[in-house]
C-alpha atoms as a PDB file:
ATOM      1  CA  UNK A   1      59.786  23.702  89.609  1.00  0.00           C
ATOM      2  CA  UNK A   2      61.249  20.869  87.369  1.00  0.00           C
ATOM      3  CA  UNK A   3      64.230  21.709  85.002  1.00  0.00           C
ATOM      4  CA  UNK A   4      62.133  22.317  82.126  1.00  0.00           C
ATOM      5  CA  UNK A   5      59.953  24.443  83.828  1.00  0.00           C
ATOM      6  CA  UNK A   6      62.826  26.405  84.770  1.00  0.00           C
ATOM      7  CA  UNK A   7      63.809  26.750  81.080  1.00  0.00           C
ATOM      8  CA  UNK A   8      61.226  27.944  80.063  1.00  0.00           C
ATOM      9  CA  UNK A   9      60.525  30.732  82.782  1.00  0.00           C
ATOM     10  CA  UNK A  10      64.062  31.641  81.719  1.00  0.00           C
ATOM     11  CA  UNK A  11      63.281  32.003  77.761  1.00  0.00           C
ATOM     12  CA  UNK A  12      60.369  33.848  79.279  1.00  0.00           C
ATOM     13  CA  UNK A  13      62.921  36.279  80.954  1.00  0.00           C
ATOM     14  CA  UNK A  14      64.973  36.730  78.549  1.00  0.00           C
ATOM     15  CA  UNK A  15      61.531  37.832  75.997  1.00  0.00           C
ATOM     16  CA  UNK A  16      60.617  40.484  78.819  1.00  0.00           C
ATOM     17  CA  UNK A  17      63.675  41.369  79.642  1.00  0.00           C
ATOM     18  CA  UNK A  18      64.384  42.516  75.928  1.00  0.00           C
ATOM     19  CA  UNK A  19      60.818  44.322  75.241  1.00  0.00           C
ATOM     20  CA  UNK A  20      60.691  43.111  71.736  1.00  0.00           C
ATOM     21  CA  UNK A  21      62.307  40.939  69.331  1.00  0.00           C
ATOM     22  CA  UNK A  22      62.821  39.922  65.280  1.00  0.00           C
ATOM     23  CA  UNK A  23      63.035  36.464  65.329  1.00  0.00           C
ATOM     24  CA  UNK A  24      64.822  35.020  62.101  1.00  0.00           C
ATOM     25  CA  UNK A  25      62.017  32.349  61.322  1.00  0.00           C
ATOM     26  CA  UNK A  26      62.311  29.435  58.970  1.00  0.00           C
ATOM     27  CA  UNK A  27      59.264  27.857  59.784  1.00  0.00           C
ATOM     28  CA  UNK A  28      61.003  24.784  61.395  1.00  0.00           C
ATOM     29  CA  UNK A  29      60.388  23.345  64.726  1.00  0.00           C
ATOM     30  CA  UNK A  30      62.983  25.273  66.548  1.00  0.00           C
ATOM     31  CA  UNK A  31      62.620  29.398  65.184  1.00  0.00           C
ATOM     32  CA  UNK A  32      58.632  28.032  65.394  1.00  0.00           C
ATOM     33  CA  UNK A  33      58.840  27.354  69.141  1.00  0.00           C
ATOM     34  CA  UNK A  34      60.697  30.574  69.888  1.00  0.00           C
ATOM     35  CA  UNK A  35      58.573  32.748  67.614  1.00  0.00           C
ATOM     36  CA  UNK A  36      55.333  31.082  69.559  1.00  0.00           C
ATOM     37  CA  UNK A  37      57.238  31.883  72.907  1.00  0.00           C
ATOM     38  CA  UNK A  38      58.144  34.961  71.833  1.00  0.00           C
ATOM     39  CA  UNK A  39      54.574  35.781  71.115  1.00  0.00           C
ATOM     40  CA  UNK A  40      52.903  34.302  74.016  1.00  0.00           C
ATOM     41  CA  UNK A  41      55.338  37.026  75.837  1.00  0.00           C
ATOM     42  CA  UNK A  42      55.363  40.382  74.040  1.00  0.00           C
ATOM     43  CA  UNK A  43      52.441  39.554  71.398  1.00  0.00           C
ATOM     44  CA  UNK A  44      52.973  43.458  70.324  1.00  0.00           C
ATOM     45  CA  UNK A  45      56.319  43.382  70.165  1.00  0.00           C
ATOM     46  CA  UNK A  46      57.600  40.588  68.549  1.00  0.00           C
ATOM     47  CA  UNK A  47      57.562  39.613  64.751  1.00  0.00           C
ATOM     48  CA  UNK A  48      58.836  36.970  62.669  1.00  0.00           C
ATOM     49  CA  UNK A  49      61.577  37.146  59.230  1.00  0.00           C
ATOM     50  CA  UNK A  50      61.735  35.216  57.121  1.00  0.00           C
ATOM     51  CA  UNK A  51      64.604  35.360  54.323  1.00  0.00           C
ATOM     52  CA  UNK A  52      63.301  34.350  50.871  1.00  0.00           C
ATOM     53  CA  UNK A  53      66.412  32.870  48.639  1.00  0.00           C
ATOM     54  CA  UNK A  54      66.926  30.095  46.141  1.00  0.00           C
ATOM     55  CA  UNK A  55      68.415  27.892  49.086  1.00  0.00           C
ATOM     56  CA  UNK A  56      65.145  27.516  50.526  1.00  0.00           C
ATOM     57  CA  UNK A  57      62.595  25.674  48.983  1.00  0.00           C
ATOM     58  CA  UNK A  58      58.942  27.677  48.044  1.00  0.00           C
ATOM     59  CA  UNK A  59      56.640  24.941  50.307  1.00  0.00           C
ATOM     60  CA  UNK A  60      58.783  26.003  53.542  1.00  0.00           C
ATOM     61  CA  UNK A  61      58.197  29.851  53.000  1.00  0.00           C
ATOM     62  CA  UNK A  62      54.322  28.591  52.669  1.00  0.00           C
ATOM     63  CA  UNK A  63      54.698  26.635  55.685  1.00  0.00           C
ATOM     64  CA  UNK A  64      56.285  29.934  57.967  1.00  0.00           C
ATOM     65  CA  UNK A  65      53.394  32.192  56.028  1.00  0.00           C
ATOM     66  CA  UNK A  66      50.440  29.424  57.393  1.00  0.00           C
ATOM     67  CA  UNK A  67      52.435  29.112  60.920  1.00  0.00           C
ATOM     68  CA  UNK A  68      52.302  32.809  61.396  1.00  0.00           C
ATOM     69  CA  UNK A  69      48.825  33.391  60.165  1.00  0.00           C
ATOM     70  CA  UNK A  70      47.333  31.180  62.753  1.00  0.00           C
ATOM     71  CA  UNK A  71      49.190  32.384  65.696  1.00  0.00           C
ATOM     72  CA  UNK A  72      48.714  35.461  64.818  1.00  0.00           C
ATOM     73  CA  UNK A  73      52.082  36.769  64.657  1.00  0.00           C
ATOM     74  CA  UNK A  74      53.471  39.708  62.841  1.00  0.00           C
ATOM     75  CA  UNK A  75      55.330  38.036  59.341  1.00  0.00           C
ATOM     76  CA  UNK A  76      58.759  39.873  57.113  1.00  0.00           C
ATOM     77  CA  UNK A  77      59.476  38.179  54.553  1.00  0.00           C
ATOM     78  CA  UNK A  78      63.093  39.551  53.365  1.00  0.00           C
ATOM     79  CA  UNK A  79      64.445  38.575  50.079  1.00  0.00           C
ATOM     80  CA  UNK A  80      68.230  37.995  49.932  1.00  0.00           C
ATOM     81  CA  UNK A  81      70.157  37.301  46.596  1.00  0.00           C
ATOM     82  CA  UNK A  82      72.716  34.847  48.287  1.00  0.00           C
ATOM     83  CA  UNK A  83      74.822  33.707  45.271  1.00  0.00           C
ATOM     84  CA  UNK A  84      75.743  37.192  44.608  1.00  0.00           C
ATOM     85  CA  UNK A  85      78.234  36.827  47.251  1.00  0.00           C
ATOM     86  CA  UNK A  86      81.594  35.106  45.507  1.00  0.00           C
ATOM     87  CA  UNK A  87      82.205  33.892  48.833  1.00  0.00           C
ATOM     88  CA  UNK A  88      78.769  31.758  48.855  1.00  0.00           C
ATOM     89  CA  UNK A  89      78.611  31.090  45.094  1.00  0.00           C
ATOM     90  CA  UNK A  90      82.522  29.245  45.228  1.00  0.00           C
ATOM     91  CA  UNK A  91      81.533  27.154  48.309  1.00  0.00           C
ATOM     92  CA  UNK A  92      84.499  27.238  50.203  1.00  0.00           C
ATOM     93  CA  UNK A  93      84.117  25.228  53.453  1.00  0.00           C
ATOM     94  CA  UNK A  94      83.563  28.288  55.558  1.00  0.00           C
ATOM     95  CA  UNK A  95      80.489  28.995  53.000  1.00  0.00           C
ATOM     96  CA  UNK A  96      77.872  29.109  55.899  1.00  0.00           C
ATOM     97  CA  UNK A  97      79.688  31.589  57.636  1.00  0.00           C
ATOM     98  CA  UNK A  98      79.824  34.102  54.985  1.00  0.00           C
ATOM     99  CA  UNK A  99      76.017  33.223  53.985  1.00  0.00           C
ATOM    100  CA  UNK A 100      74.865  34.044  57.520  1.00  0.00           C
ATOM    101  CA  UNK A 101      76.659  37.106  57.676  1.00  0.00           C
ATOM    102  CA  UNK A 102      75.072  38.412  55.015  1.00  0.00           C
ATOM    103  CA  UNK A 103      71.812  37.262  55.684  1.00  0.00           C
ATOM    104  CA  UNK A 104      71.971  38.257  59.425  1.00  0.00           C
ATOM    105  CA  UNK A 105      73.265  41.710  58.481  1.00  0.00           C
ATOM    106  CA  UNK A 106      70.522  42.235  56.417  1.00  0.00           C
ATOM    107  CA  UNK A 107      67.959  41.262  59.213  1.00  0.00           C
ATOM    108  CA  UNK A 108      70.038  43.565  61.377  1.00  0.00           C
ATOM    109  CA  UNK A 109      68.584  46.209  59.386  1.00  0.00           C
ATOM    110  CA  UNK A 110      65.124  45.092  59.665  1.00  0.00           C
ATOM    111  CA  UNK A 111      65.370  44.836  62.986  1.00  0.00           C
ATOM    112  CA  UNK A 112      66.711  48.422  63.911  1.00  0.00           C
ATOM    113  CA  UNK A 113      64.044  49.417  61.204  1.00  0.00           C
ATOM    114  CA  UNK A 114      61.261  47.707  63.474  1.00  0.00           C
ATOM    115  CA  UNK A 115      62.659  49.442  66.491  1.00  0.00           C
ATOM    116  CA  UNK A 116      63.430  45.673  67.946  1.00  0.00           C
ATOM    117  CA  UNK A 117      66.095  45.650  70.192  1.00  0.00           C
ATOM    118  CA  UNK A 118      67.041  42.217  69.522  1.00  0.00           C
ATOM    119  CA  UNK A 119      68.010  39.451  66.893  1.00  0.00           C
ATOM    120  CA  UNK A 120      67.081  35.905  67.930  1.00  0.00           C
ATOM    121  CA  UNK A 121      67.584  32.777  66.006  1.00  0.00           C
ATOM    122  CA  UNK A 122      66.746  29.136  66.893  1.00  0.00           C
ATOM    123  CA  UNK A 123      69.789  27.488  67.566  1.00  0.00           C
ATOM    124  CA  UNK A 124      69.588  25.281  70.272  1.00  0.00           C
ATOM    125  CA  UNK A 125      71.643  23.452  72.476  1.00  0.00           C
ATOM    126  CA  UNK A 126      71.989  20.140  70.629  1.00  0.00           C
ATOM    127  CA  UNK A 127      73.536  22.002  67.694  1.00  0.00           C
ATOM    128  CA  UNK A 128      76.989  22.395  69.358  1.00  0.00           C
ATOM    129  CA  UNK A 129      77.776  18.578  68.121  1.00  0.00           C
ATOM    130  CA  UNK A 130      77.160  19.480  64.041  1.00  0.00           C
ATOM    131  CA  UNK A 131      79.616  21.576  62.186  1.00  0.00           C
ATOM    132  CA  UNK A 132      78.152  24.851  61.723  1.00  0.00           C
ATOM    133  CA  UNK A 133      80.994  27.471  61.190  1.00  0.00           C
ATOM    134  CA  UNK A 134      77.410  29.799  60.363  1.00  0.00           C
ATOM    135  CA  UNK A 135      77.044  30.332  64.307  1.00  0.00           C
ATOM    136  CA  UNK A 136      80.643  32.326  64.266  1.00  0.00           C
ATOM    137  CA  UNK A 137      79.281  35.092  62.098  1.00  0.00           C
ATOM    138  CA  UNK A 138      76.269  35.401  64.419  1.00  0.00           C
ATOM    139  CA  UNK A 139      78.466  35.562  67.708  1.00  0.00           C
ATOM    140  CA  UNK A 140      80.186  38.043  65.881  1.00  0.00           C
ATOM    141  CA  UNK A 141      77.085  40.046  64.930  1.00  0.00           C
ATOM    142  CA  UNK A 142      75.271  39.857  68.367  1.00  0.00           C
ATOM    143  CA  UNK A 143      72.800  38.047  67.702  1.00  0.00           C
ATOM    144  CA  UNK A 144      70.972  36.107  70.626  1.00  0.00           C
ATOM    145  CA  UNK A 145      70.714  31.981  70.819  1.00  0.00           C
ATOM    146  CA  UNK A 146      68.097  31.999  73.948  1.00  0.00           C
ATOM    147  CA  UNK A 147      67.691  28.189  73.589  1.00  0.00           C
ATOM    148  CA  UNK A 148      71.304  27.017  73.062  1.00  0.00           C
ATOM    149  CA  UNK A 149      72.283  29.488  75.809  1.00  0.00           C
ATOM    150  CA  UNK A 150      69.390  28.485  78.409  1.00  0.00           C
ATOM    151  CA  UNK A 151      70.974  24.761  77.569  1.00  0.00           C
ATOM    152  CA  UNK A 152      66.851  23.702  75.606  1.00  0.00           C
ATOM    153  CA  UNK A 153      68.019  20.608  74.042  1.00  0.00           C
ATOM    154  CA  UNK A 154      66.358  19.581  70.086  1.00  0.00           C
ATOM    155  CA  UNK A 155      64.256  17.084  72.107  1.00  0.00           C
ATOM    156  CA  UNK A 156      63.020  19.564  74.656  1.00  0.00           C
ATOM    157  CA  UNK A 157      62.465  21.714  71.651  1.00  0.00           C
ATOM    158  CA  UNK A 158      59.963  18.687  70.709  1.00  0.00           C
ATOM    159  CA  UNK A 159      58.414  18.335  73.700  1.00  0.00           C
ATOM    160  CA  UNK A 160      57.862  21.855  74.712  1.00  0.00           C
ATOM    161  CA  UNK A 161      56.252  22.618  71.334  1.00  0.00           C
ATOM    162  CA  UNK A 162      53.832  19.332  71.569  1.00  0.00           C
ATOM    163  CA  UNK A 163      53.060  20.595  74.950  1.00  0.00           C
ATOM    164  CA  UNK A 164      51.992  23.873  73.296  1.00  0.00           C
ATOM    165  CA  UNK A 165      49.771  22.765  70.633  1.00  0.00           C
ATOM    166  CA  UNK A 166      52.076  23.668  67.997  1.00  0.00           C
ATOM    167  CA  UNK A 167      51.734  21.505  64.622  1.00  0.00           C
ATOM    168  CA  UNK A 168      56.220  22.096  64.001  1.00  0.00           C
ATOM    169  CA  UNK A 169      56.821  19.915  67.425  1.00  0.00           C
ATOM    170  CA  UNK A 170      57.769  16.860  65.244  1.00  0.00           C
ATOM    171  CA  UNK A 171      58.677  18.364  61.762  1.00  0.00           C
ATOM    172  CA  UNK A 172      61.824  16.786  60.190  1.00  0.00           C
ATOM    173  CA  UNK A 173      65.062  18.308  59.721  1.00  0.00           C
ATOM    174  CA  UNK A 174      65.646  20.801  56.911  1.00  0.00           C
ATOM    175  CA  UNK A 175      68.608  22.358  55.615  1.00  0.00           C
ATOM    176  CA  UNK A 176      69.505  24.980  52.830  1.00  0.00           C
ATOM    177  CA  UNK A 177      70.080  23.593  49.274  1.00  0.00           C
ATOM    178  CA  UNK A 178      73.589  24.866  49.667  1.00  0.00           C
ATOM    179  CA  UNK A 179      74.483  21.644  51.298  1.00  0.00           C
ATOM    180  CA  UNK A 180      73.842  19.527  48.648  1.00  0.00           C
ATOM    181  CA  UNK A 181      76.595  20.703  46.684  1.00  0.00           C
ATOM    182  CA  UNK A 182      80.519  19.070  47.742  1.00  0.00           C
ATOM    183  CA  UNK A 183      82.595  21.878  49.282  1.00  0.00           C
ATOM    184  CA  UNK A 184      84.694  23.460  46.289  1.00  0.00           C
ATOM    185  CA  UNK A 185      81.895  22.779  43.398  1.00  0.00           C
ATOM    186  CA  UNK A 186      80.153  25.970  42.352  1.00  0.00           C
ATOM    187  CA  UNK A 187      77.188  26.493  42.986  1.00  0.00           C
ATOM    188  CA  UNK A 188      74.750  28.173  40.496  1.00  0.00           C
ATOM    189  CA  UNK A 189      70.822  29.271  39.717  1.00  0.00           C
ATOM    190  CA  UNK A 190      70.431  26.544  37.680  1.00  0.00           C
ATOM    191  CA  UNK A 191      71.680  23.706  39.965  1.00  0.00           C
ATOM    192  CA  UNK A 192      69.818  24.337  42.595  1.00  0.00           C
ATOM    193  CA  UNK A 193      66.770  25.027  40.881  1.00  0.00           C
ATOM    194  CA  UNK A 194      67.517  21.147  39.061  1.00  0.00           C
ATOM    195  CA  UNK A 195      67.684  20.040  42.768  1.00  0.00           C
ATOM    196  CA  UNK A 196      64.855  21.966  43.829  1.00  0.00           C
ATOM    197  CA  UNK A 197      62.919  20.575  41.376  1.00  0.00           C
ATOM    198  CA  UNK A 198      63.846  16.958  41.780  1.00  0.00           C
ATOM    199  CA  UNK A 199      63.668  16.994  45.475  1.00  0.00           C
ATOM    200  CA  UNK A 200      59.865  18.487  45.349  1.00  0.00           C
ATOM    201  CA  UNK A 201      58.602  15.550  42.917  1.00  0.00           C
ATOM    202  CA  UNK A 202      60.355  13.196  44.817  1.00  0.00           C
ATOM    203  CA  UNK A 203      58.402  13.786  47.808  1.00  0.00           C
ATOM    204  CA  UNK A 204      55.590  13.384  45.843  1.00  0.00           C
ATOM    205  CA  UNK A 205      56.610   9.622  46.321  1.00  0.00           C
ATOM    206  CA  UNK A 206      55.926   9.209  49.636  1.00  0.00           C
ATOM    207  CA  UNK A 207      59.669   9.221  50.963  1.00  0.00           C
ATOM    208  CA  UNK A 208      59.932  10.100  54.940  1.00  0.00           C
ATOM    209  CA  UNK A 209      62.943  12.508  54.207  1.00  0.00           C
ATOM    210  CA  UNK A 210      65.434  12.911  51.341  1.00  0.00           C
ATOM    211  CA  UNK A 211      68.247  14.600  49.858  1.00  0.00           C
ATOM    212  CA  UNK A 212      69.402  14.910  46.552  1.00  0.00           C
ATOM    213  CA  UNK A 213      73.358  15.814  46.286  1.00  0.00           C
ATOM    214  CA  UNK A 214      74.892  17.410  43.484  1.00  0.00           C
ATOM    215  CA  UNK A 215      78.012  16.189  41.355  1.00  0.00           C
ATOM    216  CA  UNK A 216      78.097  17.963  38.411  1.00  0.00           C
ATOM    217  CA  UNK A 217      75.667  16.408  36.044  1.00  0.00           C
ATOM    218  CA  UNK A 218      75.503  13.274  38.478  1.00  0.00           C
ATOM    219  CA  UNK A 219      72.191  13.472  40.982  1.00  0.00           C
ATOM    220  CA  UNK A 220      72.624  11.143  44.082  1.00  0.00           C
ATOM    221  CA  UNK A 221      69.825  10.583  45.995  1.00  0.00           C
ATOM    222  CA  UNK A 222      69.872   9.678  49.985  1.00  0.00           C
ATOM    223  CA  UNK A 223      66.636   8.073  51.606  1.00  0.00           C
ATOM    224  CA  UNK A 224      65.951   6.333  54.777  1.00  0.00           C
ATOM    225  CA  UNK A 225      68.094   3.173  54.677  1.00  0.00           C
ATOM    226  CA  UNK A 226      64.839   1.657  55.400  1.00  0.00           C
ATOM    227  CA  UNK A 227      63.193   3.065  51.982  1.00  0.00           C
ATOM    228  CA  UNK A 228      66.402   2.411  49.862  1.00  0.00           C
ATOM    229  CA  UNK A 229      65.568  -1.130  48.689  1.00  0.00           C
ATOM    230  CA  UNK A 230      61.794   0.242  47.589  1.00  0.00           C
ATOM    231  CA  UNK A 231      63.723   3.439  45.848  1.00  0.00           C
ATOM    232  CA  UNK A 232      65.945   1.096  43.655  1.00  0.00           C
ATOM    233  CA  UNK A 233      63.332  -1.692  43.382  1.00  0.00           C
ATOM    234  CA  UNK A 234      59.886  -0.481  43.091  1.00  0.00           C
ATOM    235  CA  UNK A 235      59.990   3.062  42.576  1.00  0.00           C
ATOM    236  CA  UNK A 236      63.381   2.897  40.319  1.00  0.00           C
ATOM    237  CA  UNK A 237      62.071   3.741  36.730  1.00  0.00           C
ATOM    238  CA  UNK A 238      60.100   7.235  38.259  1.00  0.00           C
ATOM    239  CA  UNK A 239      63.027   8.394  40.672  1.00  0.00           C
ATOM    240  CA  UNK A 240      65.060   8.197  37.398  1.00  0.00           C
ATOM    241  CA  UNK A 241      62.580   9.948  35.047  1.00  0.00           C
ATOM    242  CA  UNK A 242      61.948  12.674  37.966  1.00  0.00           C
ATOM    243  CA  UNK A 243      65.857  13.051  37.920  1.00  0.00           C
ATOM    244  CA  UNK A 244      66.229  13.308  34.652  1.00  0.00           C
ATOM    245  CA  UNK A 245      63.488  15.369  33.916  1.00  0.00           C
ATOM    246  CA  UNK A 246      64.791  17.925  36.179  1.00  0.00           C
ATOM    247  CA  UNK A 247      67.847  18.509  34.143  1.00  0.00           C
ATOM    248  CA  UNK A 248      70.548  16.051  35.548  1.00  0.00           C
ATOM    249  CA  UNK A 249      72.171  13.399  33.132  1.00  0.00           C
ATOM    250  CA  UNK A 250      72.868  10.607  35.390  1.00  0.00           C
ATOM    251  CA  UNK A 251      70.919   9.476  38.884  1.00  0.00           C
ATOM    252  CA  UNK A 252      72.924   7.028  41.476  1.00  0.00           C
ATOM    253  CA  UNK A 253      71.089   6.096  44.872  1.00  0.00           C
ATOM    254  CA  UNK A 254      72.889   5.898  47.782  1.00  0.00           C
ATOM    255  CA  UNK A 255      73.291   2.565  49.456  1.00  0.00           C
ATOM    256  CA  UNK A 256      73.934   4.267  52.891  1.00  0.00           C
ATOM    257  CA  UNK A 257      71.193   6.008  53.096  1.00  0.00           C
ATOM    258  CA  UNK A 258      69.955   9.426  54.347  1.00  0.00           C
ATOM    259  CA  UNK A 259      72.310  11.101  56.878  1.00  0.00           C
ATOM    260  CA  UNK A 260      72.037  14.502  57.971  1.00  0.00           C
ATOM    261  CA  UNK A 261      75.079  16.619  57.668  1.00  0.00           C
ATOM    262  CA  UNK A 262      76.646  14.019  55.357  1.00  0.00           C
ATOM    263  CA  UNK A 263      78.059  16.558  53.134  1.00  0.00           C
ATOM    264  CA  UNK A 264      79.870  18.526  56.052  1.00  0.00           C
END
């Protein structure tokens, strides 16, 4: 039995070994691989959450709903009110943390109101090299990594998941809307429904991945560096009407380009 193989009999184990299991679902490659796993092992006795909030944009709560209706799979979705925490709204540095201890507490409750045993979420193994002071509150919760703990890298993530059929096995990288304000800059409703809104339109461009950051009533906008010279060229005069039309005063685009975890 190869290595992979192995890993997988393993995330197998650890499915049977628990006899059900809430899997916090985002509808991204990795929670979409474990939920499918998850399935596959304990179809009755597994279901998928997934927390509605204004740092999550509506397409990827339609993209968990369609994901879960055609495997099949049991779908929460929870709603959370995440800026009603002081501790979220001021974003400190530690902001994740206190964010996913809310959040996971609340699934917590789902889950002993399901009569799951267990908590899962999809962190994997690659994650250990990104700052994500989020994973202390979950340690400190008890809730279960299977991947990052059976050592499933992103890539095998990938892989597994193409190997299964599933349509998330090469989906890009998200990340809440939280991160596209600085550390230290408040964040409020109508921010991050101005990036919301921007960020959704500018899709609508044809851009392979974005993110717009927030300073103030500046929007700065990260592409592939690949796409920067047709975002400031070609496409210039919309990106800045888009921008402005979603309620920031002044638009810059980023001559480094897209990099995930830049604001960390």
């Amino acid at each position: 039995m190869g290595e992979g193989n192995e890993k997988l009999s393993g995330l197998d184990d650890f499915f049977r070994k628990a006899g059900g299991a809430l899997v916090a679902f985002s509808g991204g490659c990795d929670s979409s691989f474990l939920l499918a796993r998850a399935h596959a092992v304990l179809p009755e006795r597994v279901a998928g959450v997934t927390v509605a909030s204004g740092f999550y944009p509506p397409w990827e709560l339609g993209n968990a709903k369609r994901f879960a209706d055609k495997t099949g799979v049991r779908h929460i979705i929870v709603p959370v009110h995440v800026l009603g925490e002081e501790k979220v709204a001021s974003n400190p540095v530690d902001r994740c943390y206190h964010c996913k201890k809310g959040i996971f507490t609340r699934l917590w409750e789902v889950a002993r109101s399901e009569g799951m045993p267990v908590l899962v979420d999809g962190t994997n193994a690659s994650d250990s090299r990104d700052y994500r002071p989020g994973s202390r509150a979950l340690l400190e919760l008890g809730v279960s990594s299977p991947l990052r703990d059976l050592g499933i890298t992103k890539e095998e993530v990938r892989e597994f998941s193409r190997e299964m059929g599933l349509p998330t096995w090469n989906a890009e990288p998200q990340s809440c809307f939280a991160t596209r304000f600085p550390y230290g800059t408040r964040i409020t409703g109508e921010k991050l429904f101005a990036v919301q809104c921007a960020e959704e339109k500018l899709r609508g461009l044809g851009f392979a991945n974005l993110r717009l950051r927030c300073h103030g009533d500046l929007a700065r906008l990260e592409v592939p560096e690949g796409e920067v010279e047709r975002a400031a060229g070609q496409l210039r005069e919309k990106v800045l009407a888009i921008i402005r039309e979603c309620g920031f005063k002044y638009a810059s685009i980023d001559l480094g380009g897209y990099r995930f975890g830049s604001m960390d």
